[in-house]
Protein backbone atom coordinates (compact mmCIF):
# COMPACT_ATOMS: atom_id res chain seq x y z
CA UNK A 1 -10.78 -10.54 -25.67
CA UNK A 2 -13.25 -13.21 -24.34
CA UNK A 3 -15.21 -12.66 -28.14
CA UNK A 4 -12.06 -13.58 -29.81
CA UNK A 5 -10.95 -16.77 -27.52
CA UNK A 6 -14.98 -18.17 -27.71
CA UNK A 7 -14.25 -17.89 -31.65
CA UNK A 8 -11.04 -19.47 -31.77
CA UNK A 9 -10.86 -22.53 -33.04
CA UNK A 10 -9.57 -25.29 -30.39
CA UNK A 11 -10.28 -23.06 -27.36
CA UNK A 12 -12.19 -24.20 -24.58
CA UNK A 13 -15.11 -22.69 -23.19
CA UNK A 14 -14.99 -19.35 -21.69
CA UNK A 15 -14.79 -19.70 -17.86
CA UNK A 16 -16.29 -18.21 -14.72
CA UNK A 17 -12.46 -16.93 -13.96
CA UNK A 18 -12.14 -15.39 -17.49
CA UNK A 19 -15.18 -14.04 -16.94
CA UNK A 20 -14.30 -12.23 -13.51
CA UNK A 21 -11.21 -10.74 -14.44
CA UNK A 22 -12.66 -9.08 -18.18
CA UNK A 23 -15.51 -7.75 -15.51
CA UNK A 24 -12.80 -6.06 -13.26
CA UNK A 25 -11.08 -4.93 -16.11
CA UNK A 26 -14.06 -3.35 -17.26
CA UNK A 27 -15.40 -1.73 -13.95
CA UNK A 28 -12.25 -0.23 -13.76
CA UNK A 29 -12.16 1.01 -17.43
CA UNK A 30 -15.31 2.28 -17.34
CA UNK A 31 -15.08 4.13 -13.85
CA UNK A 32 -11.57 5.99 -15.75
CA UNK A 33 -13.58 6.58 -18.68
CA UNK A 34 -16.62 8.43 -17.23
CA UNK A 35 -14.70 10.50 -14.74
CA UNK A 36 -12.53 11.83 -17.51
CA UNK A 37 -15.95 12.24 -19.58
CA UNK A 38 -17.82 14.69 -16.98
CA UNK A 39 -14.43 16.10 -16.11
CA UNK A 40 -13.48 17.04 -19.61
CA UNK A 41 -13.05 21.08 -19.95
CA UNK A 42 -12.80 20.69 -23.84
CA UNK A 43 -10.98 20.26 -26.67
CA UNK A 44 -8.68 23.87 -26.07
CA UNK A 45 -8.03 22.72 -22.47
CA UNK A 46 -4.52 21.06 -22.10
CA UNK A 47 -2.70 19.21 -19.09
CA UNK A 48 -0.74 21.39 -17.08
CA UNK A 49 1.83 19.35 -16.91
CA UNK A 50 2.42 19.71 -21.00
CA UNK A 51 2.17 23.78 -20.07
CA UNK A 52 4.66 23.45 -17.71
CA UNK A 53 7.51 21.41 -19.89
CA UNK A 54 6.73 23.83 -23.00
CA UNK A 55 7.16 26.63 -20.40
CA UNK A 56 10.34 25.48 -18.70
CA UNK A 57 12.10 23.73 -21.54
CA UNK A 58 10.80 24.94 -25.14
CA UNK A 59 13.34 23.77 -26.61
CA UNK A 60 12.81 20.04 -25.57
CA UNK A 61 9.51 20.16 -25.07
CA UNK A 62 8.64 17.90 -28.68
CA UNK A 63 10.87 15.33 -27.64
CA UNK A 64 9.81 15.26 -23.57
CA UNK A 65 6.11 15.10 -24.92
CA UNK A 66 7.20 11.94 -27.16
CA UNK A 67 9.40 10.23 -25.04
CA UNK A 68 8.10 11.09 -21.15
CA UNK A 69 5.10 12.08 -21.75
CA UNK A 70 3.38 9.42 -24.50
CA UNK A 71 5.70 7.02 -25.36
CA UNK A 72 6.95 5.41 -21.85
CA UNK A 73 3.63 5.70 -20.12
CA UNK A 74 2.39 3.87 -22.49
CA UNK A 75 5.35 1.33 -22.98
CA UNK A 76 4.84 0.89 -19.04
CA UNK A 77 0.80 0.50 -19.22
CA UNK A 78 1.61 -2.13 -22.02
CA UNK A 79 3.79 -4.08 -19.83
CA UNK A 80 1.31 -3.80 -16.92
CA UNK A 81 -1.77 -5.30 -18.97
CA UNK A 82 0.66 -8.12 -19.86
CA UNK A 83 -0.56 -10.01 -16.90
CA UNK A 84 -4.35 -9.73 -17.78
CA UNK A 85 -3.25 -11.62 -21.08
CA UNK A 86 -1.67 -14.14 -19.26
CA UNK A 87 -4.67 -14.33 -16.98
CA UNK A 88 -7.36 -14.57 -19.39
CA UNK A 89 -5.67 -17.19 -21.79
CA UNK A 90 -4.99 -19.62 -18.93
CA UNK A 91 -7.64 -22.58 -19.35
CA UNK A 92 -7.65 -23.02 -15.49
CA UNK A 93 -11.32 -23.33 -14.07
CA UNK A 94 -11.04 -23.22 -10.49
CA UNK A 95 -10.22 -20.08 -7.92
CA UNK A 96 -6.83 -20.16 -6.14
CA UNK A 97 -6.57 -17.80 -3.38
CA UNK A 98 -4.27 -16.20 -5.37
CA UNK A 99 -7.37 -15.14 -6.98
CA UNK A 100 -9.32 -14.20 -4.81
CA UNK A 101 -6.58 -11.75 -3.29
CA UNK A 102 -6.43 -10.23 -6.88
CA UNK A 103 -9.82 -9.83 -7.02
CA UNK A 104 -9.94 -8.20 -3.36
CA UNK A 105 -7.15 -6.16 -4.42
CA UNK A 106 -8.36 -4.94 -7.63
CA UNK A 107 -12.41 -4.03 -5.77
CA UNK A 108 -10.54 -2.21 -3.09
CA UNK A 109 -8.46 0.15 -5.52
CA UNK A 110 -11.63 0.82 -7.75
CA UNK A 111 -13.61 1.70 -4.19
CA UNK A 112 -10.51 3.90 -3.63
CA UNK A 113 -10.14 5.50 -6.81
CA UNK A 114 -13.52 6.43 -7.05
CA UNK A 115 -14.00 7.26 -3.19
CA UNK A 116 -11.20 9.67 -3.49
CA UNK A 117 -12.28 11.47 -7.06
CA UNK A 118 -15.66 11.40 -5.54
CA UNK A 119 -14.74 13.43 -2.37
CA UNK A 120 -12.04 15.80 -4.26
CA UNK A 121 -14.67 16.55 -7.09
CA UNK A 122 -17.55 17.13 -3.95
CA UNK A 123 -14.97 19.86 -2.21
CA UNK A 124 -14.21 21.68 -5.51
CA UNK A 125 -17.33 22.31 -5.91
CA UNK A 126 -17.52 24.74 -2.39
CA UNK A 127 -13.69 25.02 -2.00
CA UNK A 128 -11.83 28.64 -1.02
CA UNK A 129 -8.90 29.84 -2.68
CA UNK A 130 -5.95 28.47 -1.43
CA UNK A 131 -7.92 25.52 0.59
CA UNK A 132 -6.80 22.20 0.44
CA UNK A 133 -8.77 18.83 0.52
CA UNK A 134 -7.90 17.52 3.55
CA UNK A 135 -10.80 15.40 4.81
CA UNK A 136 -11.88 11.69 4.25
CA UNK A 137 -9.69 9.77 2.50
CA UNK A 138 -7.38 12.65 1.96
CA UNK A 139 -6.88 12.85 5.63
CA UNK A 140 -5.00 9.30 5.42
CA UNK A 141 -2.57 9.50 2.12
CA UNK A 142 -1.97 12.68 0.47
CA UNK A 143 -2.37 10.45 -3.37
CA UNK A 144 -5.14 8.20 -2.87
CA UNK A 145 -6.10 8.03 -6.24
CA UNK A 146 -2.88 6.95 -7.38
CA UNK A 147 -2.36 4.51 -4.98
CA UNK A 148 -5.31 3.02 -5.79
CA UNK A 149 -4.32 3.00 -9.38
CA UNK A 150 -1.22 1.07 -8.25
CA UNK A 151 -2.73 -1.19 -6.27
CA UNK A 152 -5.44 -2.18 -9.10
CA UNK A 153 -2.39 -3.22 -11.53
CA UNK A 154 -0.80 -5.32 -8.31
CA UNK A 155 -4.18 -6.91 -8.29
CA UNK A 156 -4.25 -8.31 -11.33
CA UNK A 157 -0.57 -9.17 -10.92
CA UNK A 158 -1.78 -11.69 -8.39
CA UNK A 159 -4.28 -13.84 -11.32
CA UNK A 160 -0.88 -14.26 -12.89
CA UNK A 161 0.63 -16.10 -9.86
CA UNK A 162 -2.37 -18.14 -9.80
CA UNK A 163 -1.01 -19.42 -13.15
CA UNK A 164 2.04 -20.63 -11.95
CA UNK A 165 5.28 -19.52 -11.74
CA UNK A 166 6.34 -19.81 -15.47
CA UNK A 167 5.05 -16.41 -16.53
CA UNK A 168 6.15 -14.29 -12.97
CA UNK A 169 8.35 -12.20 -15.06
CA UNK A 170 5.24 -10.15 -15.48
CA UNK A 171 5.63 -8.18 -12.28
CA UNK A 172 7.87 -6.03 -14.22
CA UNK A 173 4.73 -4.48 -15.72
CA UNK A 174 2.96 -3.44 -11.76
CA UNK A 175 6.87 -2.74 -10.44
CA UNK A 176 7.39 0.02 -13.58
CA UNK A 177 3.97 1.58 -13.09
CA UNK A 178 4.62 1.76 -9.54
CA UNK A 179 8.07 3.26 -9.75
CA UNK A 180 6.34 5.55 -12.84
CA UNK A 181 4.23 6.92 -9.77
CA UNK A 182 6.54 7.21 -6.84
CA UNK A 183 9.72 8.77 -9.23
CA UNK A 184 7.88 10.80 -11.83
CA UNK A 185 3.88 11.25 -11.11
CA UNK A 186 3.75 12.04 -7.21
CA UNK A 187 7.21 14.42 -7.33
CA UNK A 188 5.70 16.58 -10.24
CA UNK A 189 2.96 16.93 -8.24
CA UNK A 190 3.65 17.76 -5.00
CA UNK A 191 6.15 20.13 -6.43
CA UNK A 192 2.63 22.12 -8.20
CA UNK A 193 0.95 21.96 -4.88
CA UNK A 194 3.84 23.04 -3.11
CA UNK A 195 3.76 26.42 -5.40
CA UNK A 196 -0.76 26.71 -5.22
CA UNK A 197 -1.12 25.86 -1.70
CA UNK A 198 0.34 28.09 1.29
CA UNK A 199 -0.53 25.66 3.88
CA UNK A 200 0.54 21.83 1.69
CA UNK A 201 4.23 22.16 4.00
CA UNK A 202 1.66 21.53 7.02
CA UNK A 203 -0.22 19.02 5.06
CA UNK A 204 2.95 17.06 3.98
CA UNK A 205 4.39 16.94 6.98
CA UNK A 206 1.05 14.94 8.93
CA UNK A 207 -0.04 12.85 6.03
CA UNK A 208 1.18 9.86 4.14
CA UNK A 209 2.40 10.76 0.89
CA UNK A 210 1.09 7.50 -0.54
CA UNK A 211 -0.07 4.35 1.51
CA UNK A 212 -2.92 5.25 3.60
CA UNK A 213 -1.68 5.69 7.34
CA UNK A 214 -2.58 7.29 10.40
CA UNK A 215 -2.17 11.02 10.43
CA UNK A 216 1.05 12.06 12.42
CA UNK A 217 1.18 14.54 14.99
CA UNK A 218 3.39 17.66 14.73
């Protein structure tokens, strides 16, 4: 993106701000890429969750893969990114504190994304049948990695409102990932644990399902 405004013509020069938002973009890119990358079981090994749609609804399951499974996630992502456009083409050279909550925002979900894969991929290395992962991070929110993944799209929300107010109609973008999480993502899940894990009930019933809280007491 930054290559292609530097070589358009009538553009200004690329600034610091530019500069710090491509960099987040691609910290957090990179950190998704190479944790799918050492996770990757090969090219036979499929997604449970498209084994579980062919399983329960064969006779659906082409048009749930298109629709639910590719096409709106990736309508929704679309919609979400439309805020780093606005972002990077804005000529502004000066930090708001607008951006500088984005950019807090957007360091803390990458430290929490990769904090939480780190610990989950550490215990499955040792883990018991049936045992869950609940210690570190899991201890506070049952999803941490997918809070932080909605939290790094609210992030970069926030260099959009350091624009202006012109372009806030963006927030559609974080509000349909985030609903994409709390309605379809986090339900599908917990359903699967629910059905692996004898003691998740317990588990559910002390720890955040999402935001990071203080462990009730039963």
């Amino acid at each position: 993106i930054l290559y292609w405004l530097a070589s358009a013509e009538n553009f200004p020069t690329i600034t610091i701000r530019q500069i710090v938002i491509l960099v987040l973009v691609v910290i957090w890119g990179g950190r998704l890429t190479f944790n799918w990358i050492r996770s990757w079981k090969g090219l036979n090994h499929e997604d449970w969750r498209y084994t579980k749609f062919r399983e329960e609804k064969p006779s659906l399951f082409w048009f749930i893969n298109f629709t639910g499974l590719q096409m709106m996630p990736t309508l929704i992502v679309f919609l979400g990114c439309v805020p780093i456009y606005y972002s990077i083409i804005s000529t502004s050279t000066s930090f708001s504190v607008y951006d500088v909550i984005g950019i807090i925002i957007v360091l803390g979900a990458i430290i929490i994304e990769t904090v939480a894969d780190e610990q989950l991929r550490n215990f499955l290395k040792t883990m018991q049948k049936g045992e869950l992962m609940t210690k570190g991070i899991w201890s506070v929110t049952r999803h941490p990695n997918y809070f932080g993944e909605v939290s790094f799209w609210w992030g970069m929300f926030f260099f959009t409102i350091a624009n202006g107010i012109s372009n806030l109609w963006v927030v559609v973008g974080p509000i349909g990932i985030t609903i994409l999480f709390l309605i379809v993502s986090i339900p599908l899940m917990e359903k699967r644990l629910m059905k692996k894990y004898p003691g998740y009930n317990e588990y559910k019933s002390s720890v955040s399902v999402f935001i990071p809280w203080f462990r009730r007491r039963n």
